[in-house]
C-alpha atoms as a PDB file:
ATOM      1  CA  UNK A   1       0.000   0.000   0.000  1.00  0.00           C
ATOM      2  CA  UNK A   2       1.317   3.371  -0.806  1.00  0.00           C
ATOM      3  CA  UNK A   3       1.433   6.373   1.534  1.00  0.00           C
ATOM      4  CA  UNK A   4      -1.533   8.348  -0.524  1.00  0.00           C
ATOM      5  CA  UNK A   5      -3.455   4.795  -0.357  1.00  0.00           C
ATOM      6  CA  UNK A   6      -4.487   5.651   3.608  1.00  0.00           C
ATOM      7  CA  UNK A   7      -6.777   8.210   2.255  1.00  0.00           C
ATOM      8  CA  UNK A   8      -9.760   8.755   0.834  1.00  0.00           C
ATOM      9  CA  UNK A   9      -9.297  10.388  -2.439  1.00  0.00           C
ATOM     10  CA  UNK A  10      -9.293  14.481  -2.856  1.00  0.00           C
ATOM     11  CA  UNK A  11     -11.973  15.574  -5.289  1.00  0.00           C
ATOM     12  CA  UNK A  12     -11.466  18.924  -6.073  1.00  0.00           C
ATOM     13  CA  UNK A  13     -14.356  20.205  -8.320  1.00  0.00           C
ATOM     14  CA  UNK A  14     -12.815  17.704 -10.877  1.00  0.00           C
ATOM     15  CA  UNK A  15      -9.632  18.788 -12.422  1.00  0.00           C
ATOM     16  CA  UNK A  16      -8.886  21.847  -9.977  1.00  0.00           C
ATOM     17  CA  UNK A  17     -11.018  24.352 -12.202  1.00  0.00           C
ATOM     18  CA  UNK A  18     -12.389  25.588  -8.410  1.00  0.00           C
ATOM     19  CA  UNK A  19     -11.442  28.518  -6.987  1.00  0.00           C
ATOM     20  CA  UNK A  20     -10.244  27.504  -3.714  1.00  0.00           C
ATOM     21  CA  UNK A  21      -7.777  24.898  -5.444  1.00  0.00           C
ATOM     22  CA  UNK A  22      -6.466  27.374  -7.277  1.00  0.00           C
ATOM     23  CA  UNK A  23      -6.219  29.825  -4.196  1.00  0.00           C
ATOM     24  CA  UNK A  24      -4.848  26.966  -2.344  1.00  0.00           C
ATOM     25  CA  UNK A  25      -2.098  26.392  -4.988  1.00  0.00           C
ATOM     26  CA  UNK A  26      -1.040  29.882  -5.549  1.00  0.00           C
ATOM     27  CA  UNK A  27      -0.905  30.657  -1.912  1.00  0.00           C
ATOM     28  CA  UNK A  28       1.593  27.803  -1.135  1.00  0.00           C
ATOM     29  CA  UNK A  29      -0.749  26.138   1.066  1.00  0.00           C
ATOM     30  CA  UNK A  30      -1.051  22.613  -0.988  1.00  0.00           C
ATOM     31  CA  UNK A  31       1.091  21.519  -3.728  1.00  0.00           C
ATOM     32  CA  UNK A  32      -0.383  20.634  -7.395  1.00  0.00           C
ATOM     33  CA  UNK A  33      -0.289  17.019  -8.628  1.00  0.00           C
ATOM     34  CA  UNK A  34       3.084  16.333 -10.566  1.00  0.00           C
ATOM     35  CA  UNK A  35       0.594  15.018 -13.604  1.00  0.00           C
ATOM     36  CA  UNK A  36      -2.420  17.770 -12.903  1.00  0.00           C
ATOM     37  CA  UNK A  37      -4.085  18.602 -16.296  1.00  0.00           C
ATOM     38  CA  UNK A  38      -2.349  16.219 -17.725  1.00  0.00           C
ATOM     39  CA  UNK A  39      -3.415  12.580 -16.501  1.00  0.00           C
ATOM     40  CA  UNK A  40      -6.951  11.651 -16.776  1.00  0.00           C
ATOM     41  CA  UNK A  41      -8.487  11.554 -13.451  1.00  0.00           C
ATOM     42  CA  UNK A  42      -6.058  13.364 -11.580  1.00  0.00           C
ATOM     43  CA  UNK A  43      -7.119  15.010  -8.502  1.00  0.00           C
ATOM     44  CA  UNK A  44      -4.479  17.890  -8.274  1.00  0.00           C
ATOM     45  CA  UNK A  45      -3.956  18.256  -4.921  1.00  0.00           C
ATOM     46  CA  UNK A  46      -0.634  16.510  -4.050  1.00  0.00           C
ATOM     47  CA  UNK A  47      -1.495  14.063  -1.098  1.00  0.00           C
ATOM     48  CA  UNK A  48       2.178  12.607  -0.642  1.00  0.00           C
ATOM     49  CA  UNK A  49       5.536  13.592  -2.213  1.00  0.00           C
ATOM     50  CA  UNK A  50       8.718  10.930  -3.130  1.00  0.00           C
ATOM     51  CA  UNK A  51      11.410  13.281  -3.320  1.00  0.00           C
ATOM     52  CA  UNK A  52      10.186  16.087  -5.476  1.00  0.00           C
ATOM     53  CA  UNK A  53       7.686  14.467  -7.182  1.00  0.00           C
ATOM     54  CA  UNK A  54       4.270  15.795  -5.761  1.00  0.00           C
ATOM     55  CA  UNK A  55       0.826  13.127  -6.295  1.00  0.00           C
ATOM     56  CA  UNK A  56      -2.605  13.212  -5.628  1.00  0.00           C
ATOM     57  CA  UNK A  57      -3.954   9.908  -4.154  1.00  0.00           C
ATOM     58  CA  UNK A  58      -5.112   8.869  -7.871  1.00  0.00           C
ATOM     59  CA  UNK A  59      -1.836   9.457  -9.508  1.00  0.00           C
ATOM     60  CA  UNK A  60       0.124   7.621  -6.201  1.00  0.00           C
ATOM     61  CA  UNK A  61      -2.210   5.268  -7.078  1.00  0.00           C
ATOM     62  CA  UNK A  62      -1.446   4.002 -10.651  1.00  0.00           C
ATOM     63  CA  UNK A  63       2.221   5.284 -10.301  1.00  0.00           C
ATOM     64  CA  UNK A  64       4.938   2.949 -12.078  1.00  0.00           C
ATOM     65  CA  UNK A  65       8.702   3.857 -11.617  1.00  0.00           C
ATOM     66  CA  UNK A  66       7.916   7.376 -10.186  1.00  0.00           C
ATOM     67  CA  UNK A  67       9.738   7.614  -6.746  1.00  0.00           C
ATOM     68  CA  UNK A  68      10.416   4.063  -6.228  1.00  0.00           C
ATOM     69  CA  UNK A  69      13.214   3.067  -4.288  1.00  0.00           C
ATOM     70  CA  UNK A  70      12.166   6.900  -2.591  1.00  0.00           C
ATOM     71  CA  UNK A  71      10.170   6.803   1.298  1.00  0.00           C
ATOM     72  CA  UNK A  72       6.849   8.502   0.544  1.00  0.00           C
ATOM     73  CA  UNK A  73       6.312  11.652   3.047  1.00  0.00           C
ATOM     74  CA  UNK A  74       2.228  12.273   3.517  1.00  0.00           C
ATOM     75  CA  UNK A  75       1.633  15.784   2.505  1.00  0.00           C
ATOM     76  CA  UNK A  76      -1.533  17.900   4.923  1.00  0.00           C
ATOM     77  CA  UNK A  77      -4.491  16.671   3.586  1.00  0.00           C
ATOM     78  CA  UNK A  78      -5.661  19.587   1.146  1.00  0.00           C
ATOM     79  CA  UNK A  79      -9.742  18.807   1.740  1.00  0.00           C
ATOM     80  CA  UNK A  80      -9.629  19.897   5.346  1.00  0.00           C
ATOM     81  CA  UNK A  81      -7.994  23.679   3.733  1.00  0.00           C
ATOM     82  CA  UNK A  82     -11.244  23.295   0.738  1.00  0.00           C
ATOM     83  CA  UNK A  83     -13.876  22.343   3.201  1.00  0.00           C
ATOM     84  CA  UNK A  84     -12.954  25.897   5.623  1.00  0.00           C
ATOM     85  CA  UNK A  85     -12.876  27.556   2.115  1.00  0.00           C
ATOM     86  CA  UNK A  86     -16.438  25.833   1.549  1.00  0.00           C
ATOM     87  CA  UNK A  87     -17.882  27.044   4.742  1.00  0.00           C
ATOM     88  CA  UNK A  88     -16.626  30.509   4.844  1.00  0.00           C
ATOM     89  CA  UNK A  89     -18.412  30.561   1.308  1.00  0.00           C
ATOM     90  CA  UNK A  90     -21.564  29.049   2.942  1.00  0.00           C
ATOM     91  CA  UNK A  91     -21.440  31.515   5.677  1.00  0.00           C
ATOM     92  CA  UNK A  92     -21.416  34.963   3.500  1.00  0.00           C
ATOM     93  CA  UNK A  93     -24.491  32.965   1.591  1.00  0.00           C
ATOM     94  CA  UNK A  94     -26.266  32.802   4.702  1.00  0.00           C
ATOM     95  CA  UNK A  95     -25.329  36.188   6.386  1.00  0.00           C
ATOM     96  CA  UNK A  96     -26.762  37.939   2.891  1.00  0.00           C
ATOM     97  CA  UNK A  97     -29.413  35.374   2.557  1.00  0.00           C
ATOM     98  CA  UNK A  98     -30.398  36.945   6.593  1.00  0.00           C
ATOM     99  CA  UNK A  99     -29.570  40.451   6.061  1.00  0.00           C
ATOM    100  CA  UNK A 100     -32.466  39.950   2.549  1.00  0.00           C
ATOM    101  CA  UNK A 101     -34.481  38.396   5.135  1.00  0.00           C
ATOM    102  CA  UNK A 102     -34.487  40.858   7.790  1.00  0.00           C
ATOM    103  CA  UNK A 103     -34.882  43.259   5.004  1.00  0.00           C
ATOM    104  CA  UNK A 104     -38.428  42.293   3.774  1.00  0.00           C
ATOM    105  CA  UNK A 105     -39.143  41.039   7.455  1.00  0.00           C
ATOM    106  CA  UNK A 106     -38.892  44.935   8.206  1.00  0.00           C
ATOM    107  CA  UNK A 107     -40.573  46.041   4.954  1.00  0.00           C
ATOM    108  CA  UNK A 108     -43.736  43.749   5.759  1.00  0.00           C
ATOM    109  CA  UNK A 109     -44.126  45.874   8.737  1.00  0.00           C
ATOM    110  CA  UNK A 110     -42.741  43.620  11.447  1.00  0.00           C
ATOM    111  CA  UNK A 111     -40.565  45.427  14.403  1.00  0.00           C
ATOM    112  CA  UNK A 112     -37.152  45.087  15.824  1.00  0.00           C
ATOM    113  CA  UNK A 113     -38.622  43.458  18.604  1.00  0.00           C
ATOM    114  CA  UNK A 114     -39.664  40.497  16.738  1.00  0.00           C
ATOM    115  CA  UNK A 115     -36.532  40.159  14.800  1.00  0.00           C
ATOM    116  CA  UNK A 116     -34.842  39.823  17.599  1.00  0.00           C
ATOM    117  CA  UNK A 117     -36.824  37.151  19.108  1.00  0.00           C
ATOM    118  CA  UNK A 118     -36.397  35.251  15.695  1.00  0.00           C
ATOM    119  CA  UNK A 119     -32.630  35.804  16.157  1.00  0.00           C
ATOM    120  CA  UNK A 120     -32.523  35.475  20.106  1.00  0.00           C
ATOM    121  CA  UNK A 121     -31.068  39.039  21.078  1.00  0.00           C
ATOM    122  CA  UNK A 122     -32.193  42.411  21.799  1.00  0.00           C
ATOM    123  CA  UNK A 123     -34.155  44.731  19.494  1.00  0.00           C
ATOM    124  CA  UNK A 124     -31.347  47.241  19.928  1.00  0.00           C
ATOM    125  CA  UNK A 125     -29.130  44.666  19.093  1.00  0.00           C
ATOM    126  CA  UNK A 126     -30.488  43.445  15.956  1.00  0.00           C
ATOM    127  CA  UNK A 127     -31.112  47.075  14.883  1.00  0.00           C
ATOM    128  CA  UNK A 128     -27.983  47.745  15.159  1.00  0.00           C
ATOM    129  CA  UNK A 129     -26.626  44.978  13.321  1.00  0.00           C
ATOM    130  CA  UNK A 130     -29.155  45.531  10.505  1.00  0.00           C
ATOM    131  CA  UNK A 131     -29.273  48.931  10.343  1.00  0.00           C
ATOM    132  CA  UNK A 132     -25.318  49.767  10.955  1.00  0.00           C
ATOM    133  CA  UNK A 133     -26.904  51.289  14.448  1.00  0.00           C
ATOM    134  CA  UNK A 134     -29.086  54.076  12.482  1.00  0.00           C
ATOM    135  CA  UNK A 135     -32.951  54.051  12.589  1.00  0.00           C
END
């Protein structure tokens, strides 16, 4: 078994078109796959490294002569870096999806008072929020 074998695979939006993999990449947080764009099914994200050579847990995988003879060394596991990147996304979804809400709460005549017992705080404190602290 090889060292990218203990994991399940990384599946990067297929290919590493995403984003986030390419954030991840540029930023020097993960490494790319030594055969990314280039292999047919390639994950991108390097999970373990021979020497130089960088693989994803596909490539490792269905590797020949690449590294052999080298120890592997287990890179970080890139999908715990994509799934913060995933929920920071979710979160500014939901904050704009409650500030819209809040919005037509307010325009359908209900108060502070009972936006804040939605939410579970104070009507000053949601007006604030909501309204920057002007109303």
């Amino acid at each position: 078994m090889t060292a990218g074998a203990t994991r399940p695979p990384v599946t990067p939006d297929a290919g590493g078109g995403s984003p986030d993999v390419k954030n991840l990449l540029t930023s020097g947080l993960a490494r790319a796959c030594q055969y990314a764009g280039t292999r047919p099914g390639c994950q991108v994200l390097a999970t373990v490294r021979y020497g130089p050579a960088a693989l994803c847990a596909a490539c490792d995988q269905r590797r020949s002569t690449l590294g052999k003879g080298t120890p592997a060394t287990a890179l970080p596991d890139p999908r715990a870096l994509l799934e913060i990147a995933a929920a920071s996304g979710a979160c500014e979804q939901a904050a704009a999806s409650l500030r819209r809400a809040v919005t037509a709460a307010r325009h359908a005549g209900h108060p502070w008072s009972a936006v804040a017992a939605i939410l579970g705080g104070t009507r000053q404190a949601a007006q604030q929020r909501f309204t920057g602290g002007h109303q």
